[in-house]
C-alpha atoms as a PDB file:
ATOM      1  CA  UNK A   1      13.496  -9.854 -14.499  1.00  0.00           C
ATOM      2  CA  UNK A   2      13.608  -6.451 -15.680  1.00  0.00           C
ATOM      3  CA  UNK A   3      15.975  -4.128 -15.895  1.00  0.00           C
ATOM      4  CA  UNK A   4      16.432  -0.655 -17.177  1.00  0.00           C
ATOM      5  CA  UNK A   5      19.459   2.206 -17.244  1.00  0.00           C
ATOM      6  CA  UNK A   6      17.388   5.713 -18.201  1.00  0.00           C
ATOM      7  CA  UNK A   7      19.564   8.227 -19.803  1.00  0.00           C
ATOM      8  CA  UNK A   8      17.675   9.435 -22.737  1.00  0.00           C
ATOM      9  CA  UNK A   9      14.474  11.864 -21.931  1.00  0.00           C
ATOM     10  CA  UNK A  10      11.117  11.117 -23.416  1.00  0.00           C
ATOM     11  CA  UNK A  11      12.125   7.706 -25.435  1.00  0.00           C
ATOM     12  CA  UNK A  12       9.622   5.239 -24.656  1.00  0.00           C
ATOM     13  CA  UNK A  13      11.777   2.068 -23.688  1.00  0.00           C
ATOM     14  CA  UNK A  14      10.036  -1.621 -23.424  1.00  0.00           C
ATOM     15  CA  UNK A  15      11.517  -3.066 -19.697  1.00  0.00           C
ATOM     16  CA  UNK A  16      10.169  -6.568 -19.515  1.00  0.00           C
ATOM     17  CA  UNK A  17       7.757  -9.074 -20.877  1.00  0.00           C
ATOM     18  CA  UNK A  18       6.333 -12.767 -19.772  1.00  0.00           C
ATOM     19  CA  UNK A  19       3.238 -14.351 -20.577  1.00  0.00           C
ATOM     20  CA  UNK A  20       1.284 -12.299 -17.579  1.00  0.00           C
ATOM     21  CA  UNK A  21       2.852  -8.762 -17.770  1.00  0.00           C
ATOM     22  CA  UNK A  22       4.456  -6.133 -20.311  1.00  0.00           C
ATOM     23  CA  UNK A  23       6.129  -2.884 -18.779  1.00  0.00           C
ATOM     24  CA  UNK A  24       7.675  -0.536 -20.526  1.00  0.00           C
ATOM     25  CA  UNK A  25       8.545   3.856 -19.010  1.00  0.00           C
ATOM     26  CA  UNK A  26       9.749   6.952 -20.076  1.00  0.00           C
ATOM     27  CA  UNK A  27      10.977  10.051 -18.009  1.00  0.00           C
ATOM     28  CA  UNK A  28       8.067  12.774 -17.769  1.00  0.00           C
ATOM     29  CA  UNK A  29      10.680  15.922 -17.921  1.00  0.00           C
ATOM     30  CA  UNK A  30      13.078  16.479 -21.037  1.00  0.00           C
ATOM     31  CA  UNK A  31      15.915  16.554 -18.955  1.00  0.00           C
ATOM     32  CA  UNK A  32      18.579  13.468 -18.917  1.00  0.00           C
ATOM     33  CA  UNK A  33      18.955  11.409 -15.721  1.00  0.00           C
ATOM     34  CA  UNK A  34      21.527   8.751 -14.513  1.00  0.00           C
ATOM     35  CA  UNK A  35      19.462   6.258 -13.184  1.00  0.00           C
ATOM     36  CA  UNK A  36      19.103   2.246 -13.113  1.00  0.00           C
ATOM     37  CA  UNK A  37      16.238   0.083 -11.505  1.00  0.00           C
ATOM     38  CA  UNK A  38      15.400  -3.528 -12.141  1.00  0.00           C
ATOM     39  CA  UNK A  39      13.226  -5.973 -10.296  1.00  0.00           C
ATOM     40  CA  UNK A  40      13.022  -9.691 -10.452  1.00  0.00           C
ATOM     41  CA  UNK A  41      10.854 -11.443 -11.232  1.00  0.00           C
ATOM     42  CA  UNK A  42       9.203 -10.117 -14.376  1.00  0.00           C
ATOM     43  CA  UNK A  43       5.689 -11.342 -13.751  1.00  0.00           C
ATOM     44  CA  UNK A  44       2.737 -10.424 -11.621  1.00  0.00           C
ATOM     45  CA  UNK A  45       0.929 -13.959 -10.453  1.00  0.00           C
ATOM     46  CA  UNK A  46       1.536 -15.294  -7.245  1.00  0.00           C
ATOM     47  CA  UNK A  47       4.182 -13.192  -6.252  1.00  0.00           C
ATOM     48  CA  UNK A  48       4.077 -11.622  -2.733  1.00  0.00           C
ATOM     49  CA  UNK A  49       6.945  -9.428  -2.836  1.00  0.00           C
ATOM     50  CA  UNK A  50       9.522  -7.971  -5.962  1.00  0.00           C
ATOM     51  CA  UNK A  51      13.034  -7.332  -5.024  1.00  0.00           C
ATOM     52  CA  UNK A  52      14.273  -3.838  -6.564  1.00  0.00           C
ATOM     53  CA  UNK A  53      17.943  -2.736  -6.971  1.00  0.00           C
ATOM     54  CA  UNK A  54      18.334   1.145  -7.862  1.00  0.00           C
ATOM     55  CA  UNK A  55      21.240   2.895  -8.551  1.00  0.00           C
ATOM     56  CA  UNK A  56      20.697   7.181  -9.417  1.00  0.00           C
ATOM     57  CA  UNK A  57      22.558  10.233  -9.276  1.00  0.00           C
ATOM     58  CA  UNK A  58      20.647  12.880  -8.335  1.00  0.00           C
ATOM     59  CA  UNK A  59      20.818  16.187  -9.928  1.00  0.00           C
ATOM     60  CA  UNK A  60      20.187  18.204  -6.687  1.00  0.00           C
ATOM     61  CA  UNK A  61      20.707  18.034  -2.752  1.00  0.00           C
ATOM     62  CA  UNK A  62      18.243  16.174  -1.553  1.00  0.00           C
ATOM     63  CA  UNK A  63      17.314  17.539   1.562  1.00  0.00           C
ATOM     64  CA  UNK A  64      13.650  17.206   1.110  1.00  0.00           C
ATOM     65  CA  UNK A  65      11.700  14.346  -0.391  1.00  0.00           C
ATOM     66  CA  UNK A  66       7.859  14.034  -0.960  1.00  0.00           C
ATOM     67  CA  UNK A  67       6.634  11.256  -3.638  1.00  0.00           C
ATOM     68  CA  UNK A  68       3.624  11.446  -5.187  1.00  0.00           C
ATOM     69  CA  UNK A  69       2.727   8.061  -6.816  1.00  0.00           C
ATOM     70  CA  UNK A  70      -0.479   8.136  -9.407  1.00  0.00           C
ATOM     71  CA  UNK A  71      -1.885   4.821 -10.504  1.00  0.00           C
ATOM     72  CA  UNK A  72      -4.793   4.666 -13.434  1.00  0.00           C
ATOM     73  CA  UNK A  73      -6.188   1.539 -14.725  1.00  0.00           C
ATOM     74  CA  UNK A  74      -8.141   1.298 -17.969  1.00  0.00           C
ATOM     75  CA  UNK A  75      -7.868   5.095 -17.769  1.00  0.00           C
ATOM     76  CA  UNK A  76      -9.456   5.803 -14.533  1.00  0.00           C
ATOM     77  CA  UNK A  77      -7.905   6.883 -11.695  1.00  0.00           C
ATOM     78  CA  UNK A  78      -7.223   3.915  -9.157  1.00  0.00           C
ATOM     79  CA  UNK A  79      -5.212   5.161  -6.628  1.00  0.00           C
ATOM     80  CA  UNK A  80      -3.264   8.245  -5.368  1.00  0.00           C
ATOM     81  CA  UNK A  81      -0.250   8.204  -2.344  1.00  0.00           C
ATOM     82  CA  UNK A  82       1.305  10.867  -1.257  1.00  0.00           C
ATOM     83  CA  UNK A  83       4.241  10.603   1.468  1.00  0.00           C
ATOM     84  CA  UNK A  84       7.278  12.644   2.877  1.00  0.00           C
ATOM     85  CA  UNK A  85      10.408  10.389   3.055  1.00  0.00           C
ATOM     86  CA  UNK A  86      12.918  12.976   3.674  1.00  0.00           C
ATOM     87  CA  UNK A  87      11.934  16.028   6.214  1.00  0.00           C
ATOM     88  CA  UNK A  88      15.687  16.676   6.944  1.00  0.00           C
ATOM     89  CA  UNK A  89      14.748  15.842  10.776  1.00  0.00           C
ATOM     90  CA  UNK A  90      15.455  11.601  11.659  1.00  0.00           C
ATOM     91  CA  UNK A  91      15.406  10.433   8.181  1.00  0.00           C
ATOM     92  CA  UNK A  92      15.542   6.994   7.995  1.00  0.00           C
ATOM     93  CA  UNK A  93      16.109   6.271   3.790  1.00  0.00           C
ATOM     94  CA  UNK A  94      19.278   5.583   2.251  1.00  0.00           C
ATOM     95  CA  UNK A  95      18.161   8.728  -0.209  1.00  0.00           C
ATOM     96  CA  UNK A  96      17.753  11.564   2.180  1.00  0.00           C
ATOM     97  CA  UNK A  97      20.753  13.744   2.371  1.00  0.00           C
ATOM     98  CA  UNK A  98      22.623  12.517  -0.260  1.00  0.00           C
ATOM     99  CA  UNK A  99      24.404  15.464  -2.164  1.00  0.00           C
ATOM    100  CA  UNK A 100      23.919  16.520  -6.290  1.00  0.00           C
ATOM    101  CA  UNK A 101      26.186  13.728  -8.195  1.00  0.00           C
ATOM    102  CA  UNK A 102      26.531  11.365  -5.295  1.00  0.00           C
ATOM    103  CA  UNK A 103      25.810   7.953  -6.737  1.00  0.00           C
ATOM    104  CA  UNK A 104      22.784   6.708  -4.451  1.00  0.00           C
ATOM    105  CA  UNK A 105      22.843   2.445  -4.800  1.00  0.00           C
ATOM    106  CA  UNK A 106      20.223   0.282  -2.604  1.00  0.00           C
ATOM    107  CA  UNK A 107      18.116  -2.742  -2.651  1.00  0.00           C
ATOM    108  CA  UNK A 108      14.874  -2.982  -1.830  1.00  0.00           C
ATOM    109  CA  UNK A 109      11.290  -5.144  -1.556  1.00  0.00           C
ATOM    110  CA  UNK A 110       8.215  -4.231  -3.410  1.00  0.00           C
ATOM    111  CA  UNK A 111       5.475  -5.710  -1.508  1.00  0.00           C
ATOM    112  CA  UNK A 112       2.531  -3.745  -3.044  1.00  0.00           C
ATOM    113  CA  UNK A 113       1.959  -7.172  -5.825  1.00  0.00           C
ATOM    114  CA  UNK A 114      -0.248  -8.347  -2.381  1.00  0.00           C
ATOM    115  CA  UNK A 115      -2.900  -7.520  -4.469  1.00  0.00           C
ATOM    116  CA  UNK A 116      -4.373  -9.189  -7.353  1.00  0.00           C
ATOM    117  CA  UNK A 117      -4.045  -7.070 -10.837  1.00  0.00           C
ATOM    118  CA  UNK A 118      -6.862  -7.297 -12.392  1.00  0.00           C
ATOM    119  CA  UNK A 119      -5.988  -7.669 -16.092  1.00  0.00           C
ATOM    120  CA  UNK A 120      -5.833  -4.596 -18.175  1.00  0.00           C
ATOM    121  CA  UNK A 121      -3.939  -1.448 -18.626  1.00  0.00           C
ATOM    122  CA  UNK A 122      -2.301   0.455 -16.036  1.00  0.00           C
ATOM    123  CA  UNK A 123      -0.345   4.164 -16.126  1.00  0.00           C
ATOM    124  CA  UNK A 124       1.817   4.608 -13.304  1.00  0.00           C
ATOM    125  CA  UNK A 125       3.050   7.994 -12.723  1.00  0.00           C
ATOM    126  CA  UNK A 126       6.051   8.313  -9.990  1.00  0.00           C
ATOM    127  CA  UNK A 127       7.106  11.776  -8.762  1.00  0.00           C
ATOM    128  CA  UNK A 128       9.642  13.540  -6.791  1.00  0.00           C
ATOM    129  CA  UNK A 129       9.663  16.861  -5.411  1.00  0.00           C
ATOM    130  CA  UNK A 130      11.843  18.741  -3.306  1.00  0.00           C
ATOM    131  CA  UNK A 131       8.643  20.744  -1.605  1.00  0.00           C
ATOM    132  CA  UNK A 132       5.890  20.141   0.329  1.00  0.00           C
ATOM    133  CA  UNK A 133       3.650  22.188  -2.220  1.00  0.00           C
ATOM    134  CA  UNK A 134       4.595  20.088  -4.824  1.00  0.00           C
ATOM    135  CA  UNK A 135       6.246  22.403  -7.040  1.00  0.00           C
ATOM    136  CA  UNK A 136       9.401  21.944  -7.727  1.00  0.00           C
ATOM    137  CA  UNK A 137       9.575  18.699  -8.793  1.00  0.00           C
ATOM    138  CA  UNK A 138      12.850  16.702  -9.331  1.00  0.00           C
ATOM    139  CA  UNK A 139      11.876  13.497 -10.860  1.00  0.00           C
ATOM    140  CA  UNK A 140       9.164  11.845 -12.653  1.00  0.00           C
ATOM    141  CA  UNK A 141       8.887   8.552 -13.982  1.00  0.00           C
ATOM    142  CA  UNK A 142       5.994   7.542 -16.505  1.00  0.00           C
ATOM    143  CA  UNK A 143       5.510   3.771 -16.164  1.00  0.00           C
ATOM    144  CA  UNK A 144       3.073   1.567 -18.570  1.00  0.00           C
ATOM    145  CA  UNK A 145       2.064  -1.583 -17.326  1.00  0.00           C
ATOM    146  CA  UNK A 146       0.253  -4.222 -19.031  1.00  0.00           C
ATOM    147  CA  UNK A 147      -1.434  -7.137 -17.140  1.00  0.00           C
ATOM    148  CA  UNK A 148      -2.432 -10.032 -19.360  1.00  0.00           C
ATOM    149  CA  UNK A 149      -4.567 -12.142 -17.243  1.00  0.00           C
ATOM    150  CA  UNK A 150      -6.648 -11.946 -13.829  1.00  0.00           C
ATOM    151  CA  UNK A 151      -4.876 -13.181 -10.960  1.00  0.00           C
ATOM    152  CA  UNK A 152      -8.029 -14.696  -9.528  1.00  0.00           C
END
């Protein structure tokens, strides 16, 4: 299980240890946010799916969404997704349209543990912008992962 309540701008904070993962984040920006996220169970091995809880209060509209998600591992670059997940047109996430201090509060799967991490070091960088071109960016999470053995 891990848990974490982000208030505090560029303070590392350790999030969860077992005997096959460490994970620890930090907010990219310098600005405070109201957020909380956890996800159960805190390990990586034979684990199909994570369930995620978040609870945020946005500091803008959010009309607009696009995420950019960066994964390295051992410091090279593993894996880049882009995706728009609020167009303002048939949005389908509890996030889009939700207004500047609304309190935003789902639950969620993570199915992306599918894969086997191979052991190693992984930076996770999580963005949100409230552009297409990727400029004016609203939220960024900094995530270090540590897996401590192969999965296979």
């Amino acid at each position: 299980f891990f848990f974490f309540l982000l208030f505090t701008p560029g303070v590392s904070e350790f999030l969860c240890t077992s005997s096959d993962l460490e994970l620890s984040y930090t907010f990219c920006d310098s600005t405070p946010h109201d957020f909380m996220f956890n996800v159960t169970p805190c390990n990586i091995m034979n684990r199909s799916t994570w369930k995620a809880v978040l609870s945020w209060i946005p500091r803008s509209d959010i009309t607009f969404l696009k995420i950019v998600f960066k994964v390295w591992y051992n410091g090279d670059k593993a894996l880049l997704w882009k995706e728009v997940l609020c167009s303002g047109a048939d949005d389908k996430y509890l996030v889009c349209g939700a207004l500047k201090g609304e309190t935003i509060a789902t639950a969620f799967d993570i199915k992306g543990s599918r894969i086997p991490f191979p052991k190693g070091n992984y930076n996770i960088i999580l963005q949100g912008f409230s552009d297409d071109s990727e400029k004016k960016m609203f939220m960024c999470l900094n995530f270090t992962m540590t897996v401590k053995q192969d999965a296979f």
